[in-house]
Protein backbone atom coordinates (compact mmCIF):
# COMPACT_ATOMS: atom_id res chain seq x y z
CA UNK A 1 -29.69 18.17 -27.14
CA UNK A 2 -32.22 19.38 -24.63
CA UNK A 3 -32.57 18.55 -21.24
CA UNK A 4 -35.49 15.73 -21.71
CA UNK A 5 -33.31 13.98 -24.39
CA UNK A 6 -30.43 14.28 -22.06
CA UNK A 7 -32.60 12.42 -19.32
CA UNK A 8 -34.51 10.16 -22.08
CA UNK A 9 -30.66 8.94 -23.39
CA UNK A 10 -29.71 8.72 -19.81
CA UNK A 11 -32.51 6.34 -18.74
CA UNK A 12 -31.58 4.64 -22.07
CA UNK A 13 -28.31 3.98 -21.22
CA UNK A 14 -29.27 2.98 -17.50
CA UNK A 15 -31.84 0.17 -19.22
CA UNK A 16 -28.45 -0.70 -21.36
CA UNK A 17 -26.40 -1.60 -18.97
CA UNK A 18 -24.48 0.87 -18.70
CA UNK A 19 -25.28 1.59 -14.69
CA UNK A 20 -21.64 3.07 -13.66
CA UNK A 21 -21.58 4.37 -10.19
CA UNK A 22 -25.24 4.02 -9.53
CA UNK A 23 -25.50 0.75 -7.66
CA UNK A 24 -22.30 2.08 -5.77
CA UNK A 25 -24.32 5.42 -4.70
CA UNK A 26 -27.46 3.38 -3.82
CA UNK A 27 -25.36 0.80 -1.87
CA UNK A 28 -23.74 3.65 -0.16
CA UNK A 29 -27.18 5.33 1.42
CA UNK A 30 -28.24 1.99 2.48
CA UNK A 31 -25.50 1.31 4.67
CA UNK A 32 -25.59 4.53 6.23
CA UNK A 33 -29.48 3.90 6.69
CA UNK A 34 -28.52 0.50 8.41
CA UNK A 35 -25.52 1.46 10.33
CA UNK A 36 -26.97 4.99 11.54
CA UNK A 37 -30.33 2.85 12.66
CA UNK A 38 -27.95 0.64 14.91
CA UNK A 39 -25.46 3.37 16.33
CA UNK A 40 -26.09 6.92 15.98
CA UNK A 41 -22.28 7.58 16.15
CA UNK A 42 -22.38 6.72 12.55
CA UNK A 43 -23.39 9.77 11.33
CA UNK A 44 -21.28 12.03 13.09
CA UNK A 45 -18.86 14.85 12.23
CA UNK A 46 -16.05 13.26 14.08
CA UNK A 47 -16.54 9.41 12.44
CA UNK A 48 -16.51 10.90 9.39
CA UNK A 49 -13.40 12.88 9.46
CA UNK A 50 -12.24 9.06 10.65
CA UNK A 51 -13.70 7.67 7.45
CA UNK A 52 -11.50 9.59 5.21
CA UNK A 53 -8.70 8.80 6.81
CA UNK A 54 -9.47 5.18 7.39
CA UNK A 55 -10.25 5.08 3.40
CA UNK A 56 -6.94 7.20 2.24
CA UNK A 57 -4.85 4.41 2.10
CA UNK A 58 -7.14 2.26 0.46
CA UNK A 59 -7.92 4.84 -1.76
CA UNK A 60 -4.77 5.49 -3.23
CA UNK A 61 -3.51 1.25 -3.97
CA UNK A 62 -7.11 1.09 -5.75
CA UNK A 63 -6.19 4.07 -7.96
CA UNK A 64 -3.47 1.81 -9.81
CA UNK A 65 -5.27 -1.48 -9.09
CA UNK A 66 -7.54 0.38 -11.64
CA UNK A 67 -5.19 0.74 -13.91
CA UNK A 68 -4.05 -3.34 -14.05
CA UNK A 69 -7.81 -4.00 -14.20
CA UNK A 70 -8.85 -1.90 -16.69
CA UNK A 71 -6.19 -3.78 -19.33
CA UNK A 72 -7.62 -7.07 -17.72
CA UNK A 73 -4.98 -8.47 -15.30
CA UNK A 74 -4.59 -8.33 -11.68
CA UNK A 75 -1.95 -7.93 -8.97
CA UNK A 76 -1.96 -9.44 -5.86
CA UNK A 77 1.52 -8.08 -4.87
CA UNK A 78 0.14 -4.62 -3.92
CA UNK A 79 -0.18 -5.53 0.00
CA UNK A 80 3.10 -6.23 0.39
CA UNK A 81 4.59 -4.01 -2.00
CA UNK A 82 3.28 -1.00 -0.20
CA UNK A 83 4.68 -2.68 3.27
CA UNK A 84 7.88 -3.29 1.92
CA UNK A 85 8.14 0.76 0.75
CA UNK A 86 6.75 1.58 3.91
CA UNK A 87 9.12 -0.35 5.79
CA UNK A 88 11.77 1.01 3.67
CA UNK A 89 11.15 4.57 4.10
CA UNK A 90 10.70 4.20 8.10
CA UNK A 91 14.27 2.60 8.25
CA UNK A 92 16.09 5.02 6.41
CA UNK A 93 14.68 7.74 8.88
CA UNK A 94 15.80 5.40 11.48
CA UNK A 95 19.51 5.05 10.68
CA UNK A 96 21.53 7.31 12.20
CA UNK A 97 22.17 10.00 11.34
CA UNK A 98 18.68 9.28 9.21
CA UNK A 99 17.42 10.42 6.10
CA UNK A 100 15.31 13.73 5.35
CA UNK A 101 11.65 12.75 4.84
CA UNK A 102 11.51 13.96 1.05
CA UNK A 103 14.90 11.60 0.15
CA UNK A 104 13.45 8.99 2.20
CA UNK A 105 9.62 8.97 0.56
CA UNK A 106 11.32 9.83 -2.73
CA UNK A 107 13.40 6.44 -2.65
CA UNK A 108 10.53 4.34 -1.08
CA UNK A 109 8.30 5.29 -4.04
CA UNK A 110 11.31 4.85 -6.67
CA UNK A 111 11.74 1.29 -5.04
CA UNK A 112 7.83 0.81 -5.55
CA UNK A 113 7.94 1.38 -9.19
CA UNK A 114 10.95 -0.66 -9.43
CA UNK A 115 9.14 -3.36 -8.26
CA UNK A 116 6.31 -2.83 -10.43
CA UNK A 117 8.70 -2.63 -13.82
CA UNK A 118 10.57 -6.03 -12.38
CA UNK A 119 6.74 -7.54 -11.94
CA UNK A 120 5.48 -6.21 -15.53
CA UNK A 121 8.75 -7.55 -17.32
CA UNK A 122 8.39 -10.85 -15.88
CA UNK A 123 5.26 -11.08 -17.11
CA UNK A 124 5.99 -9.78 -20.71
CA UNK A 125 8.84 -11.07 -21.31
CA UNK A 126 7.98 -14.66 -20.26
CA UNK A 127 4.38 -14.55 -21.14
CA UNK A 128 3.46 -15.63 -17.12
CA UNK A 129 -0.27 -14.99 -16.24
CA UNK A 130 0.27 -11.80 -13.68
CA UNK A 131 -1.95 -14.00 -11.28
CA UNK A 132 0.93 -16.17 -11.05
CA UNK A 133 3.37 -13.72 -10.96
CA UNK A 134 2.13 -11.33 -8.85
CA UNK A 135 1.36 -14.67 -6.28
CA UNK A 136 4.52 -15.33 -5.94
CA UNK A 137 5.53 -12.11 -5.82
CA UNK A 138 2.94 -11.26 -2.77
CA UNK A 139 5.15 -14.46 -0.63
CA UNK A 140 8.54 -13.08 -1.71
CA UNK A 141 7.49 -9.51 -0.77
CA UNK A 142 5.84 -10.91 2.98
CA UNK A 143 9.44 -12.42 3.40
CA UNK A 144 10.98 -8.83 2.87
CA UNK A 145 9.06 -6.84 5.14
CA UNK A 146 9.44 -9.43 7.95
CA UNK A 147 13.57 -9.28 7.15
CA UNK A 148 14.08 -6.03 6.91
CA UNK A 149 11.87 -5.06 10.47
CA UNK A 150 13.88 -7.81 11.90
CA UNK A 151 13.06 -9.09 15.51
CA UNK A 152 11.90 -5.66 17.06
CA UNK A 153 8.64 -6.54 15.72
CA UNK A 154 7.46 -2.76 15.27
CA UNK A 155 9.32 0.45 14.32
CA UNK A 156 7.93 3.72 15.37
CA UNK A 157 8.12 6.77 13.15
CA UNK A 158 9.44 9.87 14.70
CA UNK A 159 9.27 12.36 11.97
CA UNK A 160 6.94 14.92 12.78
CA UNK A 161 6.45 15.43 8.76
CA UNK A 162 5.48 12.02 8.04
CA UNK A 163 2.96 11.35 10.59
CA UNK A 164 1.11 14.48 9.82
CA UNK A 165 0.55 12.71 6.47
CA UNK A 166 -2.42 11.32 8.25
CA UNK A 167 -2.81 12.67 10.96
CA UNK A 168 -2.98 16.67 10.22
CA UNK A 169 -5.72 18.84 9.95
CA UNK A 170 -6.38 21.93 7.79
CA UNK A 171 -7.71 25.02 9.56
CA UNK A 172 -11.07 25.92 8.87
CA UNK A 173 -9.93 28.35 6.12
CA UNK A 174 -8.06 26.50 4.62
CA UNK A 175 -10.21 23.75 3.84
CA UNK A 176 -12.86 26.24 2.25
CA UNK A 177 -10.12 27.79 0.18
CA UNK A 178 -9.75 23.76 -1.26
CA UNK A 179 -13.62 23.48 -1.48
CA UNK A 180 -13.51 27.11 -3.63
CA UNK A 181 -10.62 26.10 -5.50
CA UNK A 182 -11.65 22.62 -6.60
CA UNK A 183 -15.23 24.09 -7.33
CA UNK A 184 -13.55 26.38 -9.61
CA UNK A 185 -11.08 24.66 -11.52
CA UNK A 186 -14.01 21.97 -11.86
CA UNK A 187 -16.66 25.02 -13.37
CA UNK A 188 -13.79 26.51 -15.75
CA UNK A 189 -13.08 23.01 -16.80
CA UNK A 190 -16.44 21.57 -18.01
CA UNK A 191 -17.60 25.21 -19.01
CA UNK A 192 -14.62 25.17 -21.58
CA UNK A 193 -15.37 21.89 -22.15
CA UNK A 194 -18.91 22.66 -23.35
CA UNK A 195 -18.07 25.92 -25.13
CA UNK A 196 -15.36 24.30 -27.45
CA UNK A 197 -17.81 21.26 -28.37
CA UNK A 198 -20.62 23.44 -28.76
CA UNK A 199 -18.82 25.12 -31.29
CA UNK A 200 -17.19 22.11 -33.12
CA UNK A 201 -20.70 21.13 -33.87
CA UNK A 202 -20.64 18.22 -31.67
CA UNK A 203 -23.68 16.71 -29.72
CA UNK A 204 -23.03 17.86 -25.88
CA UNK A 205 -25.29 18.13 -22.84
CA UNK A 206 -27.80 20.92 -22.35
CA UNK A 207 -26.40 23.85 -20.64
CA UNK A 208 -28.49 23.10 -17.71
CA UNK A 209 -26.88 19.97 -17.00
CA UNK A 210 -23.01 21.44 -17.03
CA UNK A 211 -24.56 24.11 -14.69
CA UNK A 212 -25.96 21.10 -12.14
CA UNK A 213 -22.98 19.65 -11.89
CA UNK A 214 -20.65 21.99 -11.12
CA UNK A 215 -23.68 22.99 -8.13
CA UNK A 216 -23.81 19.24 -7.29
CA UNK A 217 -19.71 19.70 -7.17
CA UNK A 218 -19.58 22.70 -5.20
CA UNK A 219 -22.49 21.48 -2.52
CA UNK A 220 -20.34 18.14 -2.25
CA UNK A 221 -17.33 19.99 -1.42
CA UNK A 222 -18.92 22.29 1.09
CA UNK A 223 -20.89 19.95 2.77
CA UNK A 224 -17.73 17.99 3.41
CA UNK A 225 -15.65 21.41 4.56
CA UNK A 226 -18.77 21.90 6.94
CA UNK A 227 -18.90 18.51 7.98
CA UNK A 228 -15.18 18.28 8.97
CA UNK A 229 -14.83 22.07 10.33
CA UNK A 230 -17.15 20.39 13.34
CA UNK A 231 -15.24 18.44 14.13
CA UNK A 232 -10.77 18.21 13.86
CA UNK A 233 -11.33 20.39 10.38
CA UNK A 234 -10.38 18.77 6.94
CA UNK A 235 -7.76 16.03 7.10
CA UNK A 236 -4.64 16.93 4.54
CA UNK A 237 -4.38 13.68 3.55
CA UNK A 238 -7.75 14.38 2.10
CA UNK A 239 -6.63 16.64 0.07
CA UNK A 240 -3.67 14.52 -1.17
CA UNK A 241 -6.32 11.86 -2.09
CA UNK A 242 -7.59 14.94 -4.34
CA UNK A 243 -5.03 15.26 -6.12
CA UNK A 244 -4.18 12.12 -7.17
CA UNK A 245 -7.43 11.28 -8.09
CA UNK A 246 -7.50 14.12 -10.30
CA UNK A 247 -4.14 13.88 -11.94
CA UNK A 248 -4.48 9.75 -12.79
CA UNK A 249 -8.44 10.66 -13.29
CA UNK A 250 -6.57 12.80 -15.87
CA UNK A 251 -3.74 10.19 -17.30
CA UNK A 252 -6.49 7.80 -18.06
CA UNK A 253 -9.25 9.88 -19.54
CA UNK A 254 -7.07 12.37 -21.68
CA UNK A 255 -3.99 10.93 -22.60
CA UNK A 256 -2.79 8.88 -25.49
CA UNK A 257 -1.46 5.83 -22.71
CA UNK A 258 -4.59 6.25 -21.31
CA UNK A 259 -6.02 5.73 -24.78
CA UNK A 260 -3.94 2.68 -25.14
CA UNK A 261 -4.84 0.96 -21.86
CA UNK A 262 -8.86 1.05 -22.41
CA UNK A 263 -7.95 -0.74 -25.77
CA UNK A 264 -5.82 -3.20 -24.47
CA UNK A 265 -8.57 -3.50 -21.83
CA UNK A 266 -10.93 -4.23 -24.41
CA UNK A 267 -9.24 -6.51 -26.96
CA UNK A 268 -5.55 -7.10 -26.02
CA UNK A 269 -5.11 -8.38 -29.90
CA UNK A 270 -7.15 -5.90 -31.90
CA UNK A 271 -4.56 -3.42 -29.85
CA UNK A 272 -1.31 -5.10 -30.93
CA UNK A 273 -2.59 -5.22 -35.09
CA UNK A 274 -3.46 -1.18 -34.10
CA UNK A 275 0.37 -0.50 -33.92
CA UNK A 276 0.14 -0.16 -29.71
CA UNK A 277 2.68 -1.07 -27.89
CA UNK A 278 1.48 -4.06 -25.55
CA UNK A 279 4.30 -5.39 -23.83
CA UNK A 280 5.17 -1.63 -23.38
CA UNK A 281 1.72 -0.49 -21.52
CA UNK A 282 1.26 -3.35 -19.56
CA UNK A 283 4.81 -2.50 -18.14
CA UNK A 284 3.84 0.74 -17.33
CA UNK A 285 0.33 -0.33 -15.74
CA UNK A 286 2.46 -2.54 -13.50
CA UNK A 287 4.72 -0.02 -12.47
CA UNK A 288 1.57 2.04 -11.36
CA UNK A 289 -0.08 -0.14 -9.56
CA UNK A 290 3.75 -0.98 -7.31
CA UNK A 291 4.12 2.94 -7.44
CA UNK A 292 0.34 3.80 -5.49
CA UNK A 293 0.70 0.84 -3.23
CA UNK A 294 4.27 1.93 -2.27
CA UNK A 295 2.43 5.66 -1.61
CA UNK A 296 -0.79 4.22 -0.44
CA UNK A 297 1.85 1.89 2.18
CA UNK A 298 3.15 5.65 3.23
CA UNK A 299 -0.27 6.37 4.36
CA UNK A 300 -1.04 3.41 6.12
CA UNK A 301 2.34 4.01 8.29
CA UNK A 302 1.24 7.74 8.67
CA UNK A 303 -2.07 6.82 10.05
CA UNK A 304 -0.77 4.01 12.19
CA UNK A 305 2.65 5.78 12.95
CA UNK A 306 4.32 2.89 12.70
CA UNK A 307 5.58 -0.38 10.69
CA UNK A 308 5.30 -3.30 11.82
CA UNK A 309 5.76 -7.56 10.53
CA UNK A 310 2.15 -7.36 9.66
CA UNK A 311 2.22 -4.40 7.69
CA UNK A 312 1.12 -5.08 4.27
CA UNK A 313 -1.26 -8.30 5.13
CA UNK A 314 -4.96 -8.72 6.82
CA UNK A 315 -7.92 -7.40 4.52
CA UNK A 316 -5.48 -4.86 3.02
CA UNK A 317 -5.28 -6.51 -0.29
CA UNK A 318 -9.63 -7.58 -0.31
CA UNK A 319 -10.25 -4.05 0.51
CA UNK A 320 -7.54 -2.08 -2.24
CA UNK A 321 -9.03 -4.72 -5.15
CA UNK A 322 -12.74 -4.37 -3.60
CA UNK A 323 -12.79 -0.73 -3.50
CA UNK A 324 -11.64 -0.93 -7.33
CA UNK A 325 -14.26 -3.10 -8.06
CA UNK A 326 -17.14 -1.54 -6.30
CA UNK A 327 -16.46 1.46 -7.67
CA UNK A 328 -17.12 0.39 -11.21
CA UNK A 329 -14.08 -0.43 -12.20
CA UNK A 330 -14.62 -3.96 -14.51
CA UNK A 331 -13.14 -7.02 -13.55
CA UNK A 332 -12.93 -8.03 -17.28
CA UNK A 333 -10.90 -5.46 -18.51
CA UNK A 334 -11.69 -1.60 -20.63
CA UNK A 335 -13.96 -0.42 -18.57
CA UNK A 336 -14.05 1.56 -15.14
CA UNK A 337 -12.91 5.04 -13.87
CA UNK A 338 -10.07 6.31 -11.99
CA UNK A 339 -12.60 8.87 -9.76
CA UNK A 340 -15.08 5.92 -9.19
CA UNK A 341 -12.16 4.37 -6.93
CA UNK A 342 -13.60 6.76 -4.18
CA UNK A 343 -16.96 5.45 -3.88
CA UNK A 344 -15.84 2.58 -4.01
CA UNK A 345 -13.15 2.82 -0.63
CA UNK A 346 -16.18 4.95 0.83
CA UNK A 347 -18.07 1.90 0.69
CA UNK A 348 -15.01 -0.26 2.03
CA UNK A 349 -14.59 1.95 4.33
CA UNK A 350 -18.21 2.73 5.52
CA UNK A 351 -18.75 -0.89 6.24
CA UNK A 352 -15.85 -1.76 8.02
CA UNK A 353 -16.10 1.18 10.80
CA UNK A 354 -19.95 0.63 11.13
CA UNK A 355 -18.69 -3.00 11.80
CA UNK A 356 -16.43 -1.67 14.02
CA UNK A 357 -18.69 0.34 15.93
CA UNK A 358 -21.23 -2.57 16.44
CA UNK A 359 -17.79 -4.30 17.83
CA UNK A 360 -18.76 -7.34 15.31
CA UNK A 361 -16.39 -10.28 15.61
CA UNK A 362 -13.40 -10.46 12.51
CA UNK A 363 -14.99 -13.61 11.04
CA UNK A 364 -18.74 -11.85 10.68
CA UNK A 365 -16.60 -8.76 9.33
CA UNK A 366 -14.64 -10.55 6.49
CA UNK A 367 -17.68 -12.57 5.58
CA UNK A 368 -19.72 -9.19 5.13
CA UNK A 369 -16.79 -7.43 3.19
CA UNK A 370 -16.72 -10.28 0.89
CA UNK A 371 -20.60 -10.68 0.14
CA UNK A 372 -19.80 -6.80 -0.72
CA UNK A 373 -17.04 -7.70 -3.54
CA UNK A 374 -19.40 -10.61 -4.39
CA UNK A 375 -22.44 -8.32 -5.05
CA UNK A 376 -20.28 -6.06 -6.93
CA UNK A 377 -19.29 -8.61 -8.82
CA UNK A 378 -22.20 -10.11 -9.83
CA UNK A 379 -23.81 -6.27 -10.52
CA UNK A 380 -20.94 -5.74 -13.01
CA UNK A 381 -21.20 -9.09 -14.71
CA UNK A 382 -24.64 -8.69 -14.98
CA UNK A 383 -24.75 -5.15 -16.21
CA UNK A 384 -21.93 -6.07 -18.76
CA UNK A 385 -24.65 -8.95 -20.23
CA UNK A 386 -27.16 -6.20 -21.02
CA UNK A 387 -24.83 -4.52 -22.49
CA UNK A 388 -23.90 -7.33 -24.76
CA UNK A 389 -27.95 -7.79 -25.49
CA UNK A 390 -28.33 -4.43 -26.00
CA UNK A 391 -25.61 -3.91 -28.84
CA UNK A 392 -26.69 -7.56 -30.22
CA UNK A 393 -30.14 -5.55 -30.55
């Protein structure tokens, strides 16, 4: 294929429907275009080292609300899930003489995917809508968290090794050692990639294209070393959000579950006559989506260093499903990225501190976030319709 058909199919599939992360990228300049023209802290090294952290914990619940969307249910549990893991792990450094950190993150997480395997049973088993479910799961969870902090009303986290979750910076070398080494695993990656379809035979992108965006890559990566070496340097938790993004970027696009779940995503019957495993899959999506918001709940105690009644509640569960959703990730079911998930929390993210910084009242705030979702909504329902025409065609 040369590079004009590459561009000619591309524009194709654009017309198609089949949009992806475009509207999110768009979306994303405009609101630095507004937000910049209204307070030039916006665009500053040190508010955007803030954004990253602000987005991490959002960042990593979305990763498995991506998962439950993608076989086309939903879980509204995943606030209070990661509050009650959160909650769980701060007491058990608490108690005298107190955990380690790894035993005590180690059995918060276990807990979280417990949670998730009780939710996806349930639902299985019983044949409950996971709306329901996960419903009353999200009240049952809310009266766990407020039990187990008790009347103190917030517990502070002492452990040095848990705060710096969130709040530690790499040194300047360090972060461009990430930047070279994600570059490179990324350019020996799609460079294989390329080499052992081009020899199979198989239809694959002009050479030119592979070479663009591993540059695209590498530029991304730097700029954002740059950008953060102004300022406090690169935040670790940054690079945590790296790698799981990469490793459930991974489960999803190159695994036989991952396989499964787009199918079930895209015709939960057709799936079952296939021989897969339903009951089975949507278990394991469940206990995904507990497990991130039990790590994603981690980070949000990091960052706040602390735990507190209201852990778990507020805009925490709009902005985990929002940033899912913006990012491309289908409300319908089989379709959506893992990777897209951080677009998507930039965009979450992006809005709420420019709100912030123009000191907006809450109300204004959760009406904006919510024409947001609505927009994304309405982009994905409408590119999924051309899509529809366009195969009808």
């Amino acid at each position: 294929m040369s590079t004009i058909d590459y561009i000619r199919n591309y524009l194709l599939r654009i017309r198609a429907g089949e949009i992806r992360s475009l509207p999110t990228i768009l979306g994303l300049v405009v609101i630095a275009l507004i937000f910049q023209s209204q307070n030039p802290n916006f665009l500053t090294a040190r508010n955007f080292v803030n954004l990253i952290v602000q987005m991490a914990g959002y960042t990593v619940i979305a990763i498995g609300v991506v998962y439950v969307l993608l076989v086309g249910e939903i879980d509204l549990s995943i606030g209070y899930v990661s509050a009650v893991a959160a909650v769980f792990m701060v007491l058990q450094l608490q108690e005298p003489p107190g955990w380690p950190w790894y035993a005590a993150v180690s059995v918060a997480l276990l807990l979280a995917a417990g949670i998730g395997i009780l939710h996806g049973i349930i639902i299985t088993a019983f044949q409950v809508p996971s709306f329901i479910v996960s419903l009353a799961a999200l009240i049952a969870w809310n009266g766990t968290v407020l039990l187990l902090v008790g009347t103190s009303g917030t517990v502070i986290i002492q452990n040095n090794v848990i705060v710096g979750i969130a709040n530690h910076f790499l040194d300047p070398g360090w972060g461009w050692a990430v930047a070279i080494f994600t570059t490179t695993a990324f350019a020996i990656y799609q460079i294989q990639h390329w080499i052992v379809r081009r020899r199979q035979g198989i239809v694959e992108l002009p050479g030119i294209i592979v070479f663009l965006r591993i540059l695209v890559l590498g530029g991304l990566a730097g700029g954002v070393v740059f950008i953060c070496n102004q300022d406090r340097g690169v935040p670790f938790v940054g690079v945590l959000l790296l790698i799981l993004l990469t490793g459930f970027t991974i489960l999803a696009a190159k695994t036989r579950f991952g396989r499964y779940v787009y199918a079930i995503g895209d015709n939960k019957i057709a799936a079952r006559r296939a021989g897969i495993d339903v009951k089975r899959v949507l278990v394991l999506v469940f206990m995904i989506s507990s497990l991130m918001a039990g790590a994603g709940g981690i980070v949000l105690a990091s960052r706040l260093r602390s735990v507190d009644t209201a852990a778990g509640g507020g805009n925490l569960l709009l902005n985990s499903i929002a940033a899912a959703v913006i990012g491309g990730t289908s409300l319908f079911g089989g379709s959506g990225r893992v990777s897209s998930v951080l677009l998507g929390a930039l965009v979450i993210a992006s809005v709420e501190n420019g709100m912030g910084l123009l000191r907006l009242d809450a109300g204004v705030q959760f009406i904006i976030t919510g024409f947001v979702l609505l927009l994304a909504v309405l982009v994905d329902a409408v590119s999924r319709q051309n899509r529809r025409q366009s195969i009808s065609s």
